[in-house]
C-alpha atoms as a PDB file:
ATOM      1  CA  UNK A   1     123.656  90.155  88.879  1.00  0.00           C
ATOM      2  CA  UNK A   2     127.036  91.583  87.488  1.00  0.00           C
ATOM      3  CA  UNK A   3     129.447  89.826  89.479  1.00  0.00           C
ATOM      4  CA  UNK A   4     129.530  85.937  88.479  1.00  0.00           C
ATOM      5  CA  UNK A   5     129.911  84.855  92.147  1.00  0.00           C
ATOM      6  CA  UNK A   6     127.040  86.310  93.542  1.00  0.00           C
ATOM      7  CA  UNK A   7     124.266  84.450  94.289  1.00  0.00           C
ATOM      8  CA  UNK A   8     121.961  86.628  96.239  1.00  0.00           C
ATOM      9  CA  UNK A   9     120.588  90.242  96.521  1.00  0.00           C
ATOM     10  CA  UNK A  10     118.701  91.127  99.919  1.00  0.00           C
ATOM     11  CA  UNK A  11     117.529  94.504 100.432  1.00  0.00           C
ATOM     12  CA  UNK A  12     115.720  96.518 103.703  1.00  0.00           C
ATOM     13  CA  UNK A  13     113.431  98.690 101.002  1.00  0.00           C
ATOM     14  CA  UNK A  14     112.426 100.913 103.544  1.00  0.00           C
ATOM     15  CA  UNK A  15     116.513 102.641 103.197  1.00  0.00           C
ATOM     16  CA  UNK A  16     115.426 103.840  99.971  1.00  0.00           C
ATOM     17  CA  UNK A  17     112.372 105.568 100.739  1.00  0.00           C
ATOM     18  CA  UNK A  18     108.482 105.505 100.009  1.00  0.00           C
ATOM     19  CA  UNK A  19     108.711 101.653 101.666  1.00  0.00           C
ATOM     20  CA  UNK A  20     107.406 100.671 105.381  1.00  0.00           C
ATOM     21  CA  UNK A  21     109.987 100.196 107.845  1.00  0.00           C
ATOM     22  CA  UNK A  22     110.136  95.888 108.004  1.00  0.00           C
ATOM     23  CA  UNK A  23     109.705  95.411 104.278  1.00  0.00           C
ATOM     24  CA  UNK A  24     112.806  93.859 102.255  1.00  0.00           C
ATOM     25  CA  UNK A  25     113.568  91.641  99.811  1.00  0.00           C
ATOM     26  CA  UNK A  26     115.681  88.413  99.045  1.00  0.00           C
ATOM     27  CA  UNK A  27     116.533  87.329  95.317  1.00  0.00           C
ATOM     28  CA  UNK A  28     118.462  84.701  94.004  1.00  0.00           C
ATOM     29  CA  UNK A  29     120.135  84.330  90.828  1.00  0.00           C
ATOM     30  CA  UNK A  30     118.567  81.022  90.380  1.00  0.00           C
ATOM     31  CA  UNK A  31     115.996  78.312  91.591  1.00  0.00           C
ATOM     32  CA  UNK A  32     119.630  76.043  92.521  1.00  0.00           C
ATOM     33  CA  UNK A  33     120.522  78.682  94.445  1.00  0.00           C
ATOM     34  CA  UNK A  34     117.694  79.205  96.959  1.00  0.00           C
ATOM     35  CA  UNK A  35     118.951  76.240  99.907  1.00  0.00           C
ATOM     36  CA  UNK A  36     117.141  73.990 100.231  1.00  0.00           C
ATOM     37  CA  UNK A  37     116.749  74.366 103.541  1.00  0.00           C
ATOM     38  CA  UNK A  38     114.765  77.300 103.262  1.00  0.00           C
ATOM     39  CA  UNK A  39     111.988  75.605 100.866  1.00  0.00           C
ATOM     40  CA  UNK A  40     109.201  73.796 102.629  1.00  0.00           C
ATOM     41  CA  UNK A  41     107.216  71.562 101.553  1.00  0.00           C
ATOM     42  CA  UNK A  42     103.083  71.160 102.577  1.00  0.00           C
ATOM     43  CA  UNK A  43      99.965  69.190 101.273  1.00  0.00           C
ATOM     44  CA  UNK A  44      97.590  71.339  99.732  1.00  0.00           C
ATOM     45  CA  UNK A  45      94.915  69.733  97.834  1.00  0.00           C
ATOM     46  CA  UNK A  46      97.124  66.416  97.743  1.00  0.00           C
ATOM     47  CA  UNK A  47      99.650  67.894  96.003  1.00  0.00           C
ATOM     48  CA  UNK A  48     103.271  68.955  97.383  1.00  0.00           C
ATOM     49  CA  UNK A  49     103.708  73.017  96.866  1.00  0.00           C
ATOM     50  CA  UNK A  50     107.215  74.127  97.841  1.00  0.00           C
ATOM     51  CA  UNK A  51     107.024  77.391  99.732  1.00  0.00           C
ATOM     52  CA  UNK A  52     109.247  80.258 100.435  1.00  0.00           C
ATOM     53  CA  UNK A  53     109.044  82.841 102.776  1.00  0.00           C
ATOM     54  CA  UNK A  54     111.300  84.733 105.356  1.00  0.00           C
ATOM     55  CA  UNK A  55     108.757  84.800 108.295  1.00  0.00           C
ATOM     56  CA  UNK A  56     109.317  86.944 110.720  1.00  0.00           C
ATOM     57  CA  UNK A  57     106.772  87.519 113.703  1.00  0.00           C
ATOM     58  CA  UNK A  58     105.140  90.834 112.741  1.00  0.00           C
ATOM     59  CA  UNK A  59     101.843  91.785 110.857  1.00  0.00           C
ATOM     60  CA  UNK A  60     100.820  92.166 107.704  1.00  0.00           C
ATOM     61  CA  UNK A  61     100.154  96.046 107.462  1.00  0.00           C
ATOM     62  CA  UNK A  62     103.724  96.927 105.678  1.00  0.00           C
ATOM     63  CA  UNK A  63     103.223  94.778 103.111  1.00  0.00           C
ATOM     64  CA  UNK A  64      99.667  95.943 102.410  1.00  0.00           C
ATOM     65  CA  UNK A  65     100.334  99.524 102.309  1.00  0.00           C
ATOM     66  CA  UNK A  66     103.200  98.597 100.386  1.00  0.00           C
ATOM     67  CA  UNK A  67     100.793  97.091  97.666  1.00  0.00           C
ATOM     68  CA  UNK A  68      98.362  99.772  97.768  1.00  0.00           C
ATOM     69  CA  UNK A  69     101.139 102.286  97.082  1.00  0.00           C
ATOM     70  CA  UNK A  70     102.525 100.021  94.197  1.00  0.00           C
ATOM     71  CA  UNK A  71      99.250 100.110  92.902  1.00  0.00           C
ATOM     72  CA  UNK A  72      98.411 103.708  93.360  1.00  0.00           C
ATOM     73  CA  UNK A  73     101.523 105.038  92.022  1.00  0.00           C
ATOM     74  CA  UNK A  74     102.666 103.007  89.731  1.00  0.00           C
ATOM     75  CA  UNK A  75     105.894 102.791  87.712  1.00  0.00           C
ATOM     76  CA  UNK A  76     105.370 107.082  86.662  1.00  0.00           C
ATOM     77  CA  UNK A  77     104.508 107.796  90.017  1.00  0.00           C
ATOM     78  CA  UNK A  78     107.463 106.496  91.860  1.00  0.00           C
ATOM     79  CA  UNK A  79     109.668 107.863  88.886  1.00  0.00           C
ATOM     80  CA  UNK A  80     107.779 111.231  89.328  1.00  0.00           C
ATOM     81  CA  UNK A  81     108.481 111.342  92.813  1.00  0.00           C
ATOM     82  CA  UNK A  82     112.081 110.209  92.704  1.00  0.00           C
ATOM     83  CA  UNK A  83     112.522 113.162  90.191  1.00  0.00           C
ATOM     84  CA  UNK A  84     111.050 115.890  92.714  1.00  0.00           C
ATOM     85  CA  UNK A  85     113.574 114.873  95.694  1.00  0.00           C
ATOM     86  CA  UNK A  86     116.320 114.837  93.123  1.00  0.00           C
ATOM     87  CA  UNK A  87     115.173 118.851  92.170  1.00  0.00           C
ATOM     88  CA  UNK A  88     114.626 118.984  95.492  1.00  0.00           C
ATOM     89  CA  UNK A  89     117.836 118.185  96.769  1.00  0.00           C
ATOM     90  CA  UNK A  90     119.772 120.002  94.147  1.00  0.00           C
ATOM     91  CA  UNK A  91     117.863 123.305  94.752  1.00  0.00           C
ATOM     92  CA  UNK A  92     119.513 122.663  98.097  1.00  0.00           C
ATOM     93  CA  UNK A  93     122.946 121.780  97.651  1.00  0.00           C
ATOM     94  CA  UNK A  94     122.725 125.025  95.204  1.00  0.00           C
ATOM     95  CA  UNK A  95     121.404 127.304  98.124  1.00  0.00           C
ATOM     96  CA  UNK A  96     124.162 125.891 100.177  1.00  0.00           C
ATOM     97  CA  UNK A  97     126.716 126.813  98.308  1.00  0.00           C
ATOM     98  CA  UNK A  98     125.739 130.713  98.050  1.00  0.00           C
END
């Protein structure tokens, strides 16, 4: 967060490659500015737990191929592969330019 009046960051992942279509993300700069409105509350155990999720009607499968590529990959292997598209795309803008 570089600009002091922004509160909020969402991103569709999936724009930037190497993430299911349907999987995003929302952060906040901080807890105060999550609304409210968007935190619910539920018994578990006889305890309040806030919650917070965007909920959308659609399945799980994004989000756990999402984790098994996180896992599989890794920090290196997403750096590895954003390296090779880079080469990749320069070895094409140079052939384009012959």
């Amino acid at each position: 967060f570089r600009l002091p009046l922004v509160k909020s960051i969402n991103v569709s992942g999936h724009k930037y490659g190497l993430v299911y279509a349907g999987v995003g993300w929302a952060i906040w700069r901080t807890k105060q500015d999550l609304p409210e409105e968007l935190i619910f509350h539920i018994n578990y155990l006889g305890a309040d737990q806030p919650t917070f999720t965007l909920n959308f009607s659609k399945g799980a499968s994004q989000i756990i191929a999402q984790y098994y590529q996180l896992i599989r990959l890794g920090f290196e292997g997403y750096r590895n592969i954003m390296r090779n598209c880079a080469a990749n795309a320069k070895a094409l803008a140079d052939g384009l330019v012959r």
